[in-house]
Protein backbone atom coordinates (compact mmCIF):
# COMPACT_ATOMS: atom_id res chain seq x y z
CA UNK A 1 6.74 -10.71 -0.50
CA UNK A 2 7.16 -9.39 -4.10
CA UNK A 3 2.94 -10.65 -4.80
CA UNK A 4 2.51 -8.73 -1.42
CA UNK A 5 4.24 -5.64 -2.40
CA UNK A 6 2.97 -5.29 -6.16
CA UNK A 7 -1.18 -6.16 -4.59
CA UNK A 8 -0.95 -3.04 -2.47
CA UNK A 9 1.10 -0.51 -4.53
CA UNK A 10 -0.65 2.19 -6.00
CA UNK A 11 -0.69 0.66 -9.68
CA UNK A 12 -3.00 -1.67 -8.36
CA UNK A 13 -5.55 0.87 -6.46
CA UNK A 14 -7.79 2.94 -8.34
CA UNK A 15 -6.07 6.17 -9.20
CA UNK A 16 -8.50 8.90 -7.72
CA UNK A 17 -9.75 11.04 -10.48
CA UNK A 18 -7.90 14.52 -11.62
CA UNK A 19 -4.17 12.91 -9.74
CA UNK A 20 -1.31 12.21 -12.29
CA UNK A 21 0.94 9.41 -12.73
CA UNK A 22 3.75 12.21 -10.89
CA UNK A 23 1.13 12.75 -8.29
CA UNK A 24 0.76 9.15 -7.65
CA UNK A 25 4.52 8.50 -7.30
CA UNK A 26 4.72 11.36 -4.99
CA UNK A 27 2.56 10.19 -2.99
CA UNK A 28 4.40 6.43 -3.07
CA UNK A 29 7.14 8.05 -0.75
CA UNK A 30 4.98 8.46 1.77
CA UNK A 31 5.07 4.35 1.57
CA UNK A 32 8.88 4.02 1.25
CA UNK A 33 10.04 6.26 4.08
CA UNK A 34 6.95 5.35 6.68
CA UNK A 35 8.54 2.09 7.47
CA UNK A 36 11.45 3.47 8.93
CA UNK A 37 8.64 5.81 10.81
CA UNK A 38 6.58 3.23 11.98
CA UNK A 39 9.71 0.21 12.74
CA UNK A 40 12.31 2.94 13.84
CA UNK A 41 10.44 6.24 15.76
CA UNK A 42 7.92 4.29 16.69
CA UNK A 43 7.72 0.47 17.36
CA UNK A 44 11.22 -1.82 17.25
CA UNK A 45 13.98 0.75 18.25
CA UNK A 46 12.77 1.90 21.24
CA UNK A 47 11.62 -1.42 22.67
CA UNK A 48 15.19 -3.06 21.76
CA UNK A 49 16.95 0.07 22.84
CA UNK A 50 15.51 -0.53 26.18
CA UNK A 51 15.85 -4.63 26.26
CA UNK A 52 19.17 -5.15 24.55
CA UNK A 53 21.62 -1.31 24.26
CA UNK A 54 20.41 0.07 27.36
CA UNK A 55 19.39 -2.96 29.34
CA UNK A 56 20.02 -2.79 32.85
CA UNK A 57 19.34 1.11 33.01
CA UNK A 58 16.73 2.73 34.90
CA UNK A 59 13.28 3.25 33.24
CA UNK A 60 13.46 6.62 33.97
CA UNK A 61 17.09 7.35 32.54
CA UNK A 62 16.43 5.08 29.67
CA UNK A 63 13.12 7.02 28.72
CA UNK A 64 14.75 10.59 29.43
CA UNK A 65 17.87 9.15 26.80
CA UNK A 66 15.50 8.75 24.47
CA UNK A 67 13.72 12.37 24.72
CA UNK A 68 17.29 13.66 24.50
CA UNK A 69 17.38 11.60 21.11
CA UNK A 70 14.32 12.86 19.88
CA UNK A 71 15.23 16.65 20.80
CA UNK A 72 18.32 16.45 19.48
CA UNK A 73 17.24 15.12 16.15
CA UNK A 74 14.79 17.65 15.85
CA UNK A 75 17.39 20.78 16.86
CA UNK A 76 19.22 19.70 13.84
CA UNK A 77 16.20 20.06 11.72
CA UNK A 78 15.77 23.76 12.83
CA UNK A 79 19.50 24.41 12.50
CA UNK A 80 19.21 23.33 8.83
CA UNK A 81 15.79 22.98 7.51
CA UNK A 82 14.72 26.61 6.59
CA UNK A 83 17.95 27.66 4.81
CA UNK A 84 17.99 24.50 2.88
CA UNK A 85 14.54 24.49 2.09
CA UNK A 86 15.50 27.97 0.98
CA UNK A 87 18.60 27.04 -1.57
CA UNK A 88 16.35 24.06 -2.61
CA UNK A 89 13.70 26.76 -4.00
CA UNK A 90 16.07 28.97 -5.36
CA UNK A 91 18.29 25.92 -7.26
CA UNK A 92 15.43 23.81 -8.26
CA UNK A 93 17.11 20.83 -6.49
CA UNK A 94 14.52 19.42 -3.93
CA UNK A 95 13.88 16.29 -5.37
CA UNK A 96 17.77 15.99 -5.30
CA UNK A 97 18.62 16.92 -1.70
CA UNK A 98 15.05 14.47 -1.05
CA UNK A 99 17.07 11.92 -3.02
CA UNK A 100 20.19 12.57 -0.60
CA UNK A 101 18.15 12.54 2.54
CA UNK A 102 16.79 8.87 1.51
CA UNK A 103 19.86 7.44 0.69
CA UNK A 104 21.70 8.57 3.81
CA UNK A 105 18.94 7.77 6.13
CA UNK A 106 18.34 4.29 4.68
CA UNK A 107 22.33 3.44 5.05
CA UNK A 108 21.66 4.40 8.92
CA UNK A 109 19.30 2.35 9.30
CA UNK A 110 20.55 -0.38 7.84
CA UNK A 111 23.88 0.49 10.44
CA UNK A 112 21.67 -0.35 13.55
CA UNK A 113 22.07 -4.07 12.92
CA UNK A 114 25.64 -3.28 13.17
CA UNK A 115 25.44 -1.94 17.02
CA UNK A 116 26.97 -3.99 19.86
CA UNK A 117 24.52 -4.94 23.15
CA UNK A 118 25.00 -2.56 25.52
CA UNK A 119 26.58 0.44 23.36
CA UNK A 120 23.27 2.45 23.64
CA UNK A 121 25.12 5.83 23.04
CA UNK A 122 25.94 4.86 19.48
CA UNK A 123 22.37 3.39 19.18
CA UNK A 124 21.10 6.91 20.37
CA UNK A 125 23.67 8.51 18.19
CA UNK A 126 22.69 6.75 14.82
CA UNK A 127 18.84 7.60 16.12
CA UNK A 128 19.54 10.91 16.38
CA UNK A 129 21.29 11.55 12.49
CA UNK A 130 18.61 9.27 10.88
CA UNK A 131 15.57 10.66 12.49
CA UNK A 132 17.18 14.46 11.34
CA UNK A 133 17.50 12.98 8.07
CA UNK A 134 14.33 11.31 7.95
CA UNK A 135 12.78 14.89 8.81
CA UNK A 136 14.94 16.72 6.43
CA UNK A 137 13.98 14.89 3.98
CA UNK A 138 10.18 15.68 4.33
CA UNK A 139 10.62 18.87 3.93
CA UNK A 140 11.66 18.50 0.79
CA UNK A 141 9.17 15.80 -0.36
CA UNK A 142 6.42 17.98 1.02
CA UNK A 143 7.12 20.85 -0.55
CA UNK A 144 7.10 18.72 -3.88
CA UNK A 145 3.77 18.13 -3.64
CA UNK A 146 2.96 21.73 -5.30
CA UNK A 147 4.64 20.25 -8.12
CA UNK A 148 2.45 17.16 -8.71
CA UNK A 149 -1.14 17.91 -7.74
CA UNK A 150 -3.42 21.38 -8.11
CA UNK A 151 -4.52 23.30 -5.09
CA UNK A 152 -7.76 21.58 -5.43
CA UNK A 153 -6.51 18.14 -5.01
CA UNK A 154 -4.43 18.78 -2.46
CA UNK A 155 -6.22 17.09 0.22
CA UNK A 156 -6.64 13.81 -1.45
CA UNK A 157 -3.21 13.57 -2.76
CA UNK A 158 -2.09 14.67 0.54
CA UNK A 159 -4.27 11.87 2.29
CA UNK A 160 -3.14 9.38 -0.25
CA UNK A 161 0.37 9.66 0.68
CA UNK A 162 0.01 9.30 4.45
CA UNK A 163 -3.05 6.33 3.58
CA UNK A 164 -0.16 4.74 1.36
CA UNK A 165 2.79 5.13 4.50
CA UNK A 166 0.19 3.93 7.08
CA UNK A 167 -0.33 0.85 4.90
CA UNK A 168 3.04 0.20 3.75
CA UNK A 169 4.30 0.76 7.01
CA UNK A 170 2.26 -1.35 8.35
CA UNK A 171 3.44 -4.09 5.94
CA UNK A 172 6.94 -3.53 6.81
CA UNK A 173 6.30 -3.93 10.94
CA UNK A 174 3.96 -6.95 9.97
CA UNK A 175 6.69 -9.01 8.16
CA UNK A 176 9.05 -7.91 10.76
CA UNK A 177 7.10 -9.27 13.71
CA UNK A 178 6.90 -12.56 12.11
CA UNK A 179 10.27 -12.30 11.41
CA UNK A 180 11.19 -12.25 15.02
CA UNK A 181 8.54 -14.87 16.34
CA UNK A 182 9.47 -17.07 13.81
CA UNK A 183 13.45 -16.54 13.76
CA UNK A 184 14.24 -20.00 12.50
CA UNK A 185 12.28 -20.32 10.53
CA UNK A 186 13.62 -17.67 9.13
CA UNK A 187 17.41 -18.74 9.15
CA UNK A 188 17.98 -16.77 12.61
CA UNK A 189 19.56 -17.96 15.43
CA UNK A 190 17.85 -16.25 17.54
CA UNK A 191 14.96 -13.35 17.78
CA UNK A 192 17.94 -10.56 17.80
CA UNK A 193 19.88 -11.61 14.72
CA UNK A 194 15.97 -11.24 12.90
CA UNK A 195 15.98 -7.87 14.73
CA UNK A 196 19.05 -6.76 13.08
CA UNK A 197 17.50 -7.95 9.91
CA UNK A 198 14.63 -5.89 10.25
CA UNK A 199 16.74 -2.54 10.12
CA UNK A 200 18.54 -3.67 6.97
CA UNK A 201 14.97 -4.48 5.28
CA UNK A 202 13.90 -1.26 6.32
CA UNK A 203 16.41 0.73 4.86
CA UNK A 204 16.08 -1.37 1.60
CA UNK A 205 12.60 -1.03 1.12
CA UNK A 206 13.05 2.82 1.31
CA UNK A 207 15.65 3.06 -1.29
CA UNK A 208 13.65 0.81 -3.57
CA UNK A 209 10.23 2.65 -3.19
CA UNK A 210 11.68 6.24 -3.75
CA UNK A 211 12.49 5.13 -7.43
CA UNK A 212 8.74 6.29 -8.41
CA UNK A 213 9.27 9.84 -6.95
CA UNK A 214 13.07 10.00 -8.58
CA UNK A 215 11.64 9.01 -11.89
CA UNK A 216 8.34 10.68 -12.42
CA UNK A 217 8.17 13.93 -10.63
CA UNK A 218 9.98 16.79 -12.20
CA UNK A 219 11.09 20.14 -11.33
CA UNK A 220 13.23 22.82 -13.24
CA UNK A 221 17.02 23.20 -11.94
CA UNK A 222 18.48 26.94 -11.97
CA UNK A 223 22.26 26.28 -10.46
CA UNK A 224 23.19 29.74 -11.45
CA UNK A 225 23.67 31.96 -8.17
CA UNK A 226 21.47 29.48 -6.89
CA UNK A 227 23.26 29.54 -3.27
CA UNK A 228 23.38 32.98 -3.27
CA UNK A 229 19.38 33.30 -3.95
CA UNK A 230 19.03 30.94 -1.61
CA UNK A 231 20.53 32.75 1.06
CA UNK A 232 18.57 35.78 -0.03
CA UNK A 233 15.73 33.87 0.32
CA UNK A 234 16.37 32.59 3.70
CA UNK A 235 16.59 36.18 5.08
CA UNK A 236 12.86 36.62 2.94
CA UNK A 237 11.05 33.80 4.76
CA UNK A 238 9.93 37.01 7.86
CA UNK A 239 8.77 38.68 5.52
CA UNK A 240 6.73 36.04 3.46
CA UNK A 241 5.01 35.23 6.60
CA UNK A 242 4.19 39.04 7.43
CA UNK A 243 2.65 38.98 3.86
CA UNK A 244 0.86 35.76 4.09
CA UNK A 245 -0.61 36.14 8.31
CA UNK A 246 -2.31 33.51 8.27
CA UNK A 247 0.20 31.31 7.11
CA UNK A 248 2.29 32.11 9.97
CA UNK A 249 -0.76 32.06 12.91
CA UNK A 250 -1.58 28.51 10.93
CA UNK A 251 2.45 27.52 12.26
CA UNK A 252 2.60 28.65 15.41
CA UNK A 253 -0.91 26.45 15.80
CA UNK A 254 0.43 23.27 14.03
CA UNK A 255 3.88 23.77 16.62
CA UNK A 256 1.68 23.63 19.10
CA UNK A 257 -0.43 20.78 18.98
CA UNK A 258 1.83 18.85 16.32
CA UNK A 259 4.10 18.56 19.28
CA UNK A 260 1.75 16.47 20.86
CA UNK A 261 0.97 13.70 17.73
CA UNK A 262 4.58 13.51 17.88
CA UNK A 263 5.30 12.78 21.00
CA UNK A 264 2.64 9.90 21.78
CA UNK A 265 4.30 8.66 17.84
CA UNK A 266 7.93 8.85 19.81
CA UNK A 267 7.54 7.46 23.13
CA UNK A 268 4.35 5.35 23.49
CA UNK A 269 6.10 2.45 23.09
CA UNK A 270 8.09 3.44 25.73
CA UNK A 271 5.34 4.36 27.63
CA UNK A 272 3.74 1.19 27.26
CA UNK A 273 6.65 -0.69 28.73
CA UNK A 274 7.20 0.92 31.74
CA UNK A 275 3.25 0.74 32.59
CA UNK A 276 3.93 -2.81 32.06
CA UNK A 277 2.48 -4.07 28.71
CA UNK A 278 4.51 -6.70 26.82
CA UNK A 279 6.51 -6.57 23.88
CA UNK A 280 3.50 -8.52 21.71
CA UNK A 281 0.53 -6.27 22.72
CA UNK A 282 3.07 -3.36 21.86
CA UNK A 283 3.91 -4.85 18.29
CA UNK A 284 -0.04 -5.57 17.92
CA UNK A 285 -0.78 -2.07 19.15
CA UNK A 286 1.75 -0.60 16.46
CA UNK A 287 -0.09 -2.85 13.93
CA UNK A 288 -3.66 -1.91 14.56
CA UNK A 289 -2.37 2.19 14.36
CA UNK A 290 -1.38 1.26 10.73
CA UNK A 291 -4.18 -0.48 9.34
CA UNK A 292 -6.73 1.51 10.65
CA UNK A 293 -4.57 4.35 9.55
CA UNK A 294 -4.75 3.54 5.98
CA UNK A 295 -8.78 3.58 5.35
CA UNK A 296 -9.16 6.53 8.01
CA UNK A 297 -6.50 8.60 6.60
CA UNK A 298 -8.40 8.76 3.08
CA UNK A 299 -11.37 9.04 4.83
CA UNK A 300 -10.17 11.89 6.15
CA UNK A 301 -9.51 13.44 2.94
CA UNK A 302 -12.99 12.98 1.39
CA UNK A 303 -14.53 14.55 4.77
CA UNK A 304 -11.82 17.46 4.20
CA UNK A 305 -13.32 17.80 0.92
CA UNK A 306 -17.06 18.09 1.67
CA UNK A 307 -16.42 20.47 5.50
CA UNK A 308 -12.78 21.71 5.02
CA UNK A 309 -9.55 20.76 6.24
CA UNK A 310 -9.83 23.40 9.13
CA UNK A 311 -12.44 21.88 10.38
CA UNK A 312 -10.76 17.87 10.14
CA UNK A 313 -8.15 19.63 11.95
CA UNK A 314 -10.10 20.77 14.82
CA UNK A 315 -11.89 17.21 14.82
CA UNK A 316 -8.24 15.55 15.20
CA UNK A 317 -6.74 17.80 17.89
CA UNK A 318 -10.17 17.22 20.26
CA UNK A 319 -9.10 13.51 19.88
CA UNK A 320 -6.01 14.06 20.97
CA UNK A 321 -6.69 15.88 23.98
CA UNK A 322 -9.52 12.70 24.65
CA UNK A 323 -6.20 10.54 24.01
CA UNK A 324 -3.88 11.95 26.66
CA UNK A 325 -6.44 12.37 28.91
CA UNK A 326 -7.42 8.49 28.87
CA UNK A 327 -3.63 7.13 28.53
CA UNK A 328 -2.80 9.06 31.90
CA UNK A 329 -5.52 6.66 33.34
CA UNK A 330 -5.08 3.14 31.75
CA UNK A 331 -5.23 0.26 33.58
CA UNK A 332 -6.84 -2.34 31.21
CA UNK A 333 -5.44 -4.32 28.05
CA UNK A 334 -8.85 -4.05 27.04
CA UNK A 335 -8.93 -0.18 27.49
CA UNK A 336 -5.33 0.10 26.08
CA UNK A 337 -6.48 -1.32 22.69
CA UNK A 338 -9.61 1.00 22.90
CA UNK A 339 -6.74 3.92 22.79
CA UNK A 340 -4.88 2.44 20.11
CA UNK A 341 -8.38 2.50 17.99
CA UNK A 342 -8.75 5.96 18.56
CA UNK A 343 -5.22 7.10 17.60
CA UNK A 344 -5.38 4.88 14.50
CA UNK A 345 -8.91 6.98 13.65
CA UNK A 346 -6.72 10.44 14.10
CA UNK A 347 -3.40 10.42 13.47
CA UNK A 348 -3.32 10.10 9.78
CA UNK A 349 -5.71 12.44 9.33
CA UNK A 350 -4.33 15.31 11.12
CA UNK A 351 -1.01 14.99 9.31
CA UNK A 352 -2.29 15.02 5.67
CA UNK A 353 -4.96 17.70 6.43
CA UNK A 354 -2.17 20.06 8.19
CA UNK A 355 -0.14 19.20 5.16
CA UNK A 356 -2.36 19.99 2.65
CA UNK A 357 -4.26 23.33 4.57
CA UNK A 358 -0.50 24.92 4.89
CA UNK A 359 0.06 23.92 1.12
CA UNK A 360 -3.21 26.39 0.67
CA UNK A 361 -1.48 29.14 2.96
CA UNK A 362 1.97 29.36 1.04
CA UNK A 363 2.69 30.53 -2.62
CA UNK A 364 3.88 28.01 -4.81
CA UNK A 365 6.89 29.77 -5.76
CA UNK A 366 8.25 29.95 -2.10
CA UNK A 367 6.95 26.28 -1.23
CA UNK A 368 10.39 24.93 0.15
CA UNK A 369 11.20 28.15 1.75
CA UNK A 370 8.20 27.75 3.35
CA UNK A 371 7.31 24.44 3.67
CA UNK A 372 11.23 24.21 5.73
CA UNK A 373 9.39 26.75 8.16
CA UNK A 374 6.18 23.94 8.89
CA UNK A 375 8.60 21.53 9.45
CA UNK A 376 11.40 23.17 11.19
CA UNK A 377 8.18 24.60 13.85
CA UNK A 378 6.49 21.04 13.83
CA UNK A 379 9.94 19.06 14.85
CA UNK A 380 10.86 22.33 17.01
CA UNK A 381 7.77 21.30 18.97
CA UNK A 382 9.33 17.31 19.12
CA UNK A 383 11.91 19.21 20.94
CA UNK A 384 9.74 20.39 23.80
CA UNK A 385 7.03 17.56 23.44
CA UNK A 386 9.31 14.23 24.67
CA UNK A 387 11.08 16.41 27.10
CA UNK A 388 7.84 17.61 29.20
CA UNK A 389 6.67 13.75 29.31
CA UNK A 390 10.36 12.48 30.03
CA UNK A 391 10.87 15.49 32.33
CA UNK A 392 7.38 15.77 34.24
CA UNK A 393 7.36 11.88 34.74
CA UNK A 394 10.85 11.98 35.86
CA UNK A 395 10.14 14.50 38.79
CA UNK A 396 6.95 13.34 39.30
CA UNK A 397 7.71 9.80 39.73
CA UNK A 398 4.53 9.24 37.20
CA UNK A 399 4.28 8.43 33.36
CA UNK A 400 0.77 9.14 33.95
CA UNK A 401 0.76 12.70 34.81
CA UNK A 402 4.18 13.27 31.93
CA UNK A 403 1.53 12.22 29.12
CA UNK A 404 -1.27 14.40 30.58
CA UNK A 405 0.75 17.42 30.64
CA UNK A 406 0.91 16.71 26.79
CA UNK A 407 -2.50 17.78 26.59
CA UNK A 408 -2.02 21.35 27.54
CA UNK A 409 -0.18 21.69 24.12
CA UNK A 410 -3.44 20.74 21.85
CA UNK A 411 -5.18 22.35 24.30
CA UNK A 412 -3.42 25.73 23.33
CA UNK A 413 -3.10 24.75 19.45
CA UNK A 414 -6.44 24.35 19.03
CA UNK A 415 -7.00 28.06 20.77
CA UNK A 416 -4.61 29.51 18.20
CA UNK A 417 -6.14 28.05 14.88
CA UNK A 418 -9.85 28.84 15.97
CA UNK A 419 -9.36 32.36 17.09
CA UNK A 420 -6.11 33.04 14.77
CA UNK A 421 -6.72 31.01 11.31
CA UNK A 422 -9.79 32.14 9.18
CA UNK A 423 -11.52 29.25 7.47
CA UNK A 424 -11.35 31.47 4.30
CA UNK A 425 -7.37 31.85 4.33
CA UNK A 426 -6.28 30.20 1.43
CA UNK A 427 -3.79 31.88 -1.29
C-alpha cells in the first residue's frame, strides 16, 4: 500500500508550471479528506446503513432517514459556517480550525466501526456530526486556496485538488472493496468486521494526508480582538455581497444547481438499491466515478483555461439535467454504467470550476468570510436537494419521478448564472 500511495502522490506527478510546493500540498487535501467523501457520503455507509443498522426497515423510511441525515448535517453548516469563516479571516486561524475539522471528523469516522447492528439512530447521528465537519472543514481549506496559488492559476490548482480527491478516493474505496471480498484473507471473520475496518482506514488516511497542508501552507495569525473583528465581520458579509453583485447572483446560481450534484453524490447509492442493482455493480459504479474523475477533472481545468470557467460551468449543469433525466428512466445494467460514465465526465469538473470562478468573484482579504457564504448556500441547497427526492418518491410511490424533480433545480441554476453572472465578473 505504502508503493501505492507514494506512485500516485503529487511528488511523483509533474508539478504544473507557475504552482508552489504550498500550492501543491493544498491541493493534497483534496486527496486526504475525499475518501471519507467517496467511502462515507457516497458508497459504503449508505449501503451498510441500509443492510446491517437499519435492516428490516422500509425502503422508503430508510431512504427518507437518510435525507434527514443529510439535511441535518448541512443545517449545521449554515448555523456555523459564515460566522466562523468570519473569525477565521479576522484571526488568521483557518488552517487551524481546517486542522480541527480533520481531526474531529477522522475520529468519527473511525467511531462507525464501533456501532452495534441495528442501532441506525447512532449510525445516522455520527453521519450527521462528521458530514458537518467534513463540510466545515472545506470552507476553510477552500478559502486557503487564495493563499497558495495566484488568481491566474486558480483553475488548475483548483482542478488539481478535486483530480487528486477523485483519485485518492478512488484508491481508498478500491482497497476497501477488496477488503470486503476478500475478508480472510484479510484476517476478517467475516465481510462486516472488514467493513468496520474500512471506516478506521478512512479516518487514518485523512489524518496522515493533511500533514502536507499543516506543514507547508502558511497564513499570518492576528489573535488580538480577533473574535470581536470577526463578529464585525460577520455582520459585513451583506454588504460585501452588495459591493461585489455578481458574487452574490454567482451564489444564489451555484445553491441552485449545486443542490443537485449533491444530491445524486448523497443518495445514488441508495437509489441504486431500491431500483434493484447489487451491492458489486454499486461498488464498481462508485469506482468508475473516481477514475474517470481524476483525468476529466484536470481536463476540465485546461478547457477552463482556453473558454472560461463560466462557460465549463454551463457545460456541467446541461449534463446534469441529461443525468436526471436518464436515471428517472433506467432499466438496463448496461444503461446504468452508461450514467455512471457521464457523471464521472462532470462532476469533478463542476466542483473545481465553481470553486475557482467564486475565488475570482471575492476579494482576497474577505476569502473565509466569503468563501463560508459558497459553502453555507451550496450545503443549504443539500438541505432541500435529498428531501425533494426522499419526499417526492415517498408520496409518489416512485424513485423515478423523486430524481427527476432534481432536475428542475439545474434547470433554474443554469437560468440564474446565464442571465445574472457576466462572463467578465472577476475582481
Amino acid at each position: 500500500m505504502k508503493n501505492v500511495v507514494s506512485w500516485f502522490s503529487p511528488a511523483r506527478l509533474q508539478r504544473p508550471r507557475g504552482l508552489s510546493k504550498a500550492a501543491l500540498s493544498w491541493a493534497l487535501y483534496d486527496w486526504a479528506n475525499s475518501a471519507f467523501a467517496v467511502v462515507v457520503i457516497a458508497g459504503i455507509f449508505p449501503i451498510f446503513y441500509r443492510d446491517y443498522w437499519a435492516r428490516g426497515q422500509p425502503d422508503d423510511e430508510i431512504t427518507l432517514s437518510l435525507a434527514v441525515a443529510n439535511s441535518l448535517s448541512s443545517l449545521l453548516l449554515i448555523l456555523s459556517a459564515p460566522l466562523l469563516g468570519a473569525i477565521a479571516d479576522a484571526m488568521g486561524v483557518r488552517k487551524r480550525l481546517l486542522a480541527a475539522c480533520a481531526v474531529l471528523s477522522a475520529l468519527v469516522t473511525a467511531g462507525f466501526a464501533f456501532v452495534a447492528q441495528g442501532a441506525w439512530v447512532v449510525a445516522a447521528s455520527f453521519y450527521v456530526f462528521g458530514v458537518f465537519l467534513f463540510m466545515l472543514g472545506n470552507v476553510f481549506y477552500d478559502a486557503l486556496m487564495v493563499n497558495v496559488a495566484e488568481p491566474r492559476y486558480y483553475d488548475r490548482i483548483s482542478s488539481l485538488g478535486f483530480a487528486l480527491g477523485y483519485l485518492g478516493g478512488g484508491l481508498v474505496l478500491a482497497f476497501c472493496a477488496w477488503m470486503i471480498v476478500r475478508a480472510s484473507t484479510f484476517g476478517f471473520a467475516d465481510e462486516t468486521a472488514a467493513i468496520r475496518a474500512c471506516f478506521i482506514l478512512v479516518g487514518v488516511w485523512w489524518l496522515i494526508f493533511s500533514v502536507p497542508l499543516l506543514l507547508r501552507v502558511r497564513e499570518r495569525r492576528n489573535l488580538r480582538g480577533g473574535v470581536r473583528r470577526g463578529l464585525g465581520r460577520f455582520l459585513e458579509t451583506l454588504r460585501l455581497l452588495r459591493r461585489h453583485p455578481s458574487a452574490a447572483w454567482f451564489l444564489l446560481a451555484y445553491w441552485l444547481y449545486i443542490d443537485g450534484v449533491d444530491t445524486v453524490i448523497r443518495m445514488a447509492a441508495n437509489y441504486g438499491q431500491v431500483l434493484g442493482f447489487g451491492v458489486n455493480d454499486l461498488i464498481a459504479a462508485l469506482l468508475l466515478v473516481q477514475f474517470i474523475g481524476f483525468p476529466a477533472t484536470l481536463v476540465y481545468g485546461r478547457l477552463a483555461e482556453r473558454f472560461g470557467a463560466r462557460r465549463l460551468i454551463i457545460a456541467g449543469i446541461l449534463v446534469y439535467f441529461l443525468i436526471c433525466a436518464w436515471g428517472a428512466l433506467l432499466q438496463t445494467t448496461a444503461g446504468f454504467y452508461s450514467l455512471v460514465v457521464l457523471i464521472g465526465l462532470a462532476q469533478g469538473g463542476i466542483q473545481a470550476q465553481s470553486r475557482s470562478f467564486y475565488a475570482r468573484l471575492v476579494p482576497p482579504q474577505h476569502s473565509a468570510q466569503l468563501f463560508g457564504v459558497y459553502n453555507l448556500l451550496g450545503k443549504f441547497a443539500a438541505i432541500v436537494g435529498p428531501l425533494i427526492l426522499g419526499l417526492v418518491g415517498s408520496i409518489s410511490g416512485s424513485p423515478r419521478l423523486g430524481l427527476l424533480s432534481v432536475g428542475v433545480l439545474f434547470a433554474a441554476g443554469l437560468i440564474v448564472l446565464v442571465t445574472r453572472v457576466p462572463r467578465d465578473s472577476a475582481v
